[in-house]
Protein backbone atom coordinates (compact mmCIF):
# COMPACT_ATOMS: atom_id res chain seq x y z
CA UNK A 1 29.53 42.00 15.47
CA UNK A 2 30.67 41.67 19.20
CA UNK A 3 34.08 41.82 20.43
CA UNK A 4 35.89 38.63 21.40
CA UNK A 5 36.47 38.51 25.45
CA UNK A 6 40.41 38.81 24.70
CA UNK A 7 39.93 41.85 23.01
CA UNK A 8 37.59 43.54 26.00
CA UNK A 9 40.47 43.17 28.28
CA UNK A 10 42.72 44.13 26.32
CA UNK A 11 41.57 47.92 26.71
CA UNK A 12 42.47 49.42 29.23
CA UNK A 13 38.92 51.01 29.82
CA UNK A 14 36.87 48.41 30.45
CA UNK A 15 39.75 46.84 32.49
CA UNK A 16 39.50 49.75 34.91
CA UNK A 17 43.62 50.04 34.77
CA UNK A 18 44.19 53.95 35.36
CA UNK A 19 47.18 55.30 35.82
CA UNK A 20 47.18 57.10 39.39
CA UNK A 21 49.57 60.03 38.78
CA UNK A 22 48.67 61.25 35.14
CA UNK A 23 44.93 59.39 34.68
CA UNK A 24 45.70 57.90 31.37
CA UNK A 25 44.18 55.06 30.33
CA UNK A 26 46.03 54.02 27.05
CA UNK A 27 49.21 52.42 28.44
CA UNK A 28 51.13 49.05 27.93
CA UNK A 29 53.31 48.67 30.64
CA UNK A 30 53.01 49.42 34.23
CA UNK A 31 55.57 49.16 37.50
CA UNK A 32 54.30 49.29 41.33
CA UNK A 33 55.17 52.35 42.76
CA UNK A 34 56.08 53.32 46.30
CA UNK A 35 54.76 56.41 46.36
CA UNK A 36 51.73 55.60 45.48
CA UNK A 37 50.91 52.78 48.08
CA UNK A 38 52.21 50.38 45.32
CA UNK A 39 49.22 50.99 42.65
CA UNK A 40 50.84 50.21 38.64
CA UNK A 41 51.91 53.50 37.30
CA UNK A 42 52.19 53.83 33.69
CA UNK A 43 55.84 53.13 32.84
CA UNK A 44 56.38 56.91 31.34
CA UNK A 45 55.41 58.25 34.63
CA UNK A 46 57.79 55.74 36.71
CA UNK A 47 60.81 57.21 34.25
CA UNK A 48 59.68 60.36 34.86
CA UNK A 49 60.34 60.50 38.92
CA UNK A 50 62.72 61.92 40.59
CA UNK A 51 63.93 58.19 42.33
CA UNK A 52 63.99 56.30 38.90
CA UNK A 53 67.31 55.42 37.92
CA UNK A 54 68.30 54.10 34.46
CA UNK A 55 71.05 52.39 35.33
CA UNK A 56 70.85 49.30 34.26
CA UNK A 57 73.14 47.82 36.76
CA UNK A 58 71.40 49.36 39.90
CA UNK A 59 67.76 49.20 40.54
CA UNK A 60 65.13 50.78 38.73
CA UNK A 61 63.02 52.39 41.68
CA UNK A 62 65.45 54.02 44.09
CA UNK A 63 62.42 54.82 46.64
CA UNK A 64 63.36 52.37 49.40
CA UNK A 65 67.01 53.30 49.03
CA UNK A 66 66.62 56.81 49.84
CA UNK A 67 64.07 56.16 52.23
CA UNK A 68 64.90 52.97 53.93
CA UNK A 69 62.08 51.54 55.98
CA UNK A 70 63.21 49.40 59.15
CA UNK A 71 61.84 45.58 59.69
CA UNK A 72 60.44 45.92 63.20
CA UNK A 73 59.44 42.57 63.36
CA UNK A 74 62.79 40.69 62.37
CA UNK A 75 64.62 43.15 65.27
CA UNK A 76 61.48 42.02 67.72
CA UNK A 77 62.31 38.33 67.00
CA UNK A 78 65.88 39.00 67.31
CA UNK A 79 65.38 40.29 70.67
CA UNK A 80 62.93 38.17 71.79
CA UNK A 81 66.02 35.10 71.05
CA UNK A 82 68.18 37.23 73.00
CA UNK A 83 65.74 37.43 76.10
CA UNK A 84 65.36 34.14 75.88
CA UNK A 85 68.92 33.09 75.99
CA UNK A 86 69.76 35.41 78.93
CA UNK A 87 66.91 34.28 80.83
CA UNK A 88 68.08 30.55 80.57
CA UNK A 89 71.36 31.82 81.36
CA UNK A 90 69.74 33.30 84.92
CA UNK A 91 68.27 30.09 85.58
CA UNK A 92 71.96 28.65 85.35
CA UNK A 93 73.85 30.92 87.66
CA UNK A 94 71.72 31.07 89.88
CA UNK A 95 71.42 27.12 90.01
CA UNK A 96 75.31 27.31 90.06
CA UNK A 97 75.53 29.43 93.10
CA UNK A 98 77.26 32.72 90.97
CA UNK A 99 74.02 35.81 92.13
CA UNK A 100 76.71 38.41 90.98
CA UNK A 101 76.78 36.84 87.67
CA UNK A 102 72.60 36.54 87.45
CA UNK A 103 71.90 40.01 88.92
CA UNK A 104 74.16 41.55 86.30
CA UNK A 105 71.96 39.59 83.65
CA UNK A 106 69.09 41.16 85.22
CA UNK A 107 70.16 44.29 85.01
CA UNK A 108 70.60 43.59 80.97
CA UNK A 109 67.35 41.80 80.87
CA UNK A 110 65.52 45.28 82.32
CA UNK A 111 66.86 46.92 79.22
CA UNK A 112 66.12 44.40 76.47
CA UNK A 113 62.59 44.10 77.73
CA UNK A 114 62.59 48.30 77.21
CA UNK A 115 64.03 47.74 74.14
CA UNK A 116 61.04 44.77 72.96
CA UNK A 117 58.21 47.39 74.63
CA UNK A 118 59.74 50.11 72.23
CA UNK A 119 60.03 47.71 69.42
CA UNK A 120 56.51 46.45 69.68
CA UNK A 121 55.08 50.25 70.03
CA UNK A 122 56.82 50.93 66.55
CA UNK A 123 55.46 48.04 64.84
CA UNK A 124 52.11 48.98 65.71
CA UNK A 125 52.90 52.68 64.74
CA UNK A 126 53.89 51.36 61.29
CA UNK A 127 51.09 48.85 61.12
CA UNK A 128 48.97 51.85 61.48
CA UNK A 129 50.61 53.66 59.36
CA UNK A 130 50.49 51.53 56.66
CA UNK A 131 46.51 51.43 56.95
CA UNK A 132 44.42 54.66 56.35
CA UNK A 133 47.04 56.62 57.48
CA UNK A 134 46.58 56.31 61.33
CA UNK A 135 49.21 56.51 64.08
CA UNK A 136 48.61 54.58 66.95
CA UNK A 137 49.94 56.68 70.33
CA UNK A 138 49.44 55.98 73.57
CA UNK A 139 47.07 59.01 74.05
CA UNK A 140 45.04 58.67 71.29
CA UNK A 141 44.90 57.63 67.72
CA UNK A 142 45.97 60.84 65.74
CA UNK A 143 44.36 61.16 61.93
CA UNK A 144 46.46 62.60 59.69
């Protein structure tokens, strides 16, 4: 007598679910884990590593907390608003007749449009380093 479709799913076998740190198969729950590029990990294996906390107040996977990963792309936008603002601001003084005022805005323009070339070099770094583990430099791309 055949198996119902439920049932087939239900095991973890024919599912395909494997558990990427300890292989096994036979497992009911599973959490995303950091470490491994956010693949399910069988829950005994999450408990067992060395950033699970059983708190239960605090979080349960401390991974981002110890290593805290920047958001590139909110900081580029948050520059790009500032460039923006002092640009306009240019257009004023030197409209209004003030130079001193404008070339000093310059000056802080030169800097923030560093700061978005630097900004939009490490978002591409950690693009790249979120994909197949390559790091975009300005040489060459490096495997690791």
């Amino acid at each position: 007598m055949d198996e119902p479709d439920w049932k087939k799913l239900q095991r973890r076998d024919d599912a395909g679910m494997k558990c990427p740190k300890c292989g096994s198969t036979n497992y009911r729950e599973a959490r995303q884990c950091p470490k491994y590029n956010d693949v399910p990990v069988c829950i005994n294996c999450c408990k067992n590593c060395e950033y699970y906390s059983a708190d239960p107040v605090a979080r349960t996977c401390r991974f981002y907390i110890v290593n805290p990963q920047k958001d590139y792309q909110r900081e580029l936008e948050k520059i790009e608003n500032k460039i923006n603002t002092k640009e306009q601001k240019v257009d004023y003084f030197y409209r209004d007749n003030k130079p001193m005022i404008a070339q000093r805005i310059e000056g802080e323009l030169t800097w923030l449009y560093e700061e978005r070339r630097k900004l939009k070099e490490k978002l591409i770094q950690q693009k790249g380093d979120k994909k197949n583990g390559v790091y975009v430099t300005r040489k060459r791309n490096v495997k690791v």
